[in-house]
C-alpha atoms as a PDB file:
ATOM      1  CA  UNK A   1     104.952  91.152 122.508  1.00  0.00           C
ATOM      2  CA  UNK A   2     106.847  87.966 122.179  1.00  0.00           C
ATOM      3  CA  UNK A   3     108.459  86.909 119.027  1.00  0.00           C
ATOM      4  CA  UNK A   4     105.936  84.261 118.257  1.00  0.00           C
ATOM      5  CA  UNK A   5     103.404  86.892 118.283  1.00  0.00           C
ATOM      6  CA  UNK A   6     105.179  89.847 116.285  1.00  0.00           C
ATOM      7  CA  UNK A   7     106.018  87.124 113.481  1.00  0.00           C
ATOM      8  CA  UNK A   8     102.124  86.278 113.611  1.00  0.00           C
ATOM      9  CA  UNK A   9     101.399  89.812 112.795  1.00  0.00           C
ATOM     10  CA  UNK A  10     103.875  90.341 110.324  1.00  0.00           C
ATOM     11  CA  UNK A  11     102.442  87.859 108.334  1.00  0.00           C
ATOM     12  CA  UNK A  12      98.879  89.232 108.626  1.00  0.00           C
ATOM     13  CA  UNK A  13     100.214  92.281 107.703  1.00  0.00           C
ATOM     14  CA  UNK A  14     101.602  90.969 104.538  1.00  0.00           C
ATOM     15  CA  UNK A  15      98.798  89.290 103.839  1.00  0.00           C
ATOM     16  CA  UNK A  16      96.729  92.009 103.926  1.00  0.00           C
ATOM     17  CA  UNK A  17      98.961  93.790 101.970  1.00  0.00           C
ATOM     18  CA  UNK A  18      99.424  96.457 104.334  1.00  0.00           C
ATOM     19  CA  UNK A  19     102.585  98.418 104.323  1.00  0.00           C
ATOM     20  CA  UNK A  20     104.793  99.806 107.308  1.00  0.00           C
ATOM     21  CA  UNK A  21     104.448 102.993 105.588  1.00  0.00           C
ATOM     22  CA  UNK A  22     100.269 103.128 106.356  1.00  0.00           C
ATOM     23  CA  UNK A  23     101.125 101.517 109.810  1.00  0.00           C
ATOM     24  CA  UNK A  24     104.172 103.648 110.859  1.00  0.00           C
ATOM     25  CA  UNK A  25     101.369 107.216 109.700  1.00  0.00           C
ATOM     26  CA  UNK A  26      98.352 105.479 111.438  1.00  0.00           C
ATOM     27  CA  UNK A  27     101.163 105.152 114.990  1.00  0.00           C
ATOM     28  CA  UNK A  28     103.345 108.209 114.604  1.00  0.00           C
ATOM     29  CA  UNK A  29     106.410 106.737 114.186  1.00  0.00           C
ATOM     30  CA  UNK A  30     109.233 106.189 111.587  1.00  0.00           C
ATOM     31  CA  UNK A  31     108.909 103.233 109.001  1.00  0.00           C
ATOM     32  CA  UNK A  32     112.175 102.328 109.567  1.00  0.00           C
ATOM     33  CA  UNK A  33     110.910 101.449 113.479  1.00  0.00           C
ATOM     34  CA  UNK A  34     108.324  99.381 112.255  1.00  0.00           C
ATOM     35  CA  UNK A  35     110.629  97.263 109.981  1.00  0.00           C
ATOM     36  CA  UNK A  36     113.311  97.240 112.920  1.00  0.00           C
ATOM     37  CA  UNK A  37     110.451  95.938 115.237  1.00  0.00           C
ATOM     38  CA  UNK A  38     109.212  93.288 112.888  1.00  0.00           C
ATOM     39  CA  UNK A  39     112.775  92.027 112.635  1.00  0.00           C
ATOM     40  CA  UNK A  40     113.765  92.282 115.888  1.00  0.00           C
ATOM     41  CA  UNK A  41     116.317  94.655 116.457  1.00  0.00           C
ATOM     42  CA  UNK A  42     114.961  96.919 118.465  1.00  0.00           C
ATOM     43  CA  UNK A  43     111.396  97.409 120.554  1.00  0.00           C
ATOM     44  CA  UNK A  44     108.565  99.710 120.657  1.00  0.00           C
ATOM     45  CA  UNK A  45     106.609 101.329 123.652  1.00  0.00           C
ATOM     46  CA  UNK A  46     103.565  99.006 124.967  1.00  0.00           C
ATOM     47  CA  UNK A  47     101.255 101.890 123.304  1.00  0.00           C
ATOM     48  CA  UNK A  48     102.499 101.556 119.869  1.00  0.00           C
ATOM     49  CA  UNK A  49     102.700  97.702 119.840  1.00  0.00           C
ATOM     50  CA  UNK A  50      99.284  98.265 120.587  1.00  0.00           C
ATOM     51  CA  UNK A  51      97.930 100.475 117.855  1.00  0.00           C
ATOM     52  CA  UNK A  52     100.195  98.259 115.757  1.00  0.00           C
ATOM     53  CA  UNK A  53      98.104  95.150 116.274  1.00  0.00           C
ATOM     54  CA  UNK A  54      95.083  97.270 116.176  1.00  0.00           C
ATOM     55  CA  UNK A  55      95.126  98.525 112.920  1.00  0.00           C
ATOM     56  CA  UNK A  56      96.474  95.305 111.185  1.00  0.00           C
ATOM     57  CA  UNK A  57      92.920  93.667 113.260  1.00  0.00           C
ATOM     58  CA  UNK A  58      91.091  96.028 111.630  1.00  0.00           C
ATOM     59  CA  UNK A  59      92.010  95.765 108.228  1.00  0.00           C
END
């Protein structure tokens, strides 16, 4: 995901009011990965980036 495209989805996330916390349960991961990934110091695998996008889409 480029960075144009993970700052997109932050803000849809915020908007939505979701938190990493619900995001981070729904992928299996840390929240501290998801707010490293949405500022950009470190990456995620293809999959999670993927379930990522999915649940802020469905929301």
């Amino acid at each position: 995901m480029n960075i144009k495209l993970r700052d997109e989805y932050l803000l849809k996330r915020r908007k939505k009011k979701i938190t990493m916390q619900e995001i981070a349960e729904y992928i299996g991961c840390s929240q501290s990965l998801i707010s490293r990934y949405e500022t950009g110091n470190c990456g995620m695998s293809k999959e999670k980036i993927q379930k990522y996008r999915e649940y802020i889409d469905q929301k």
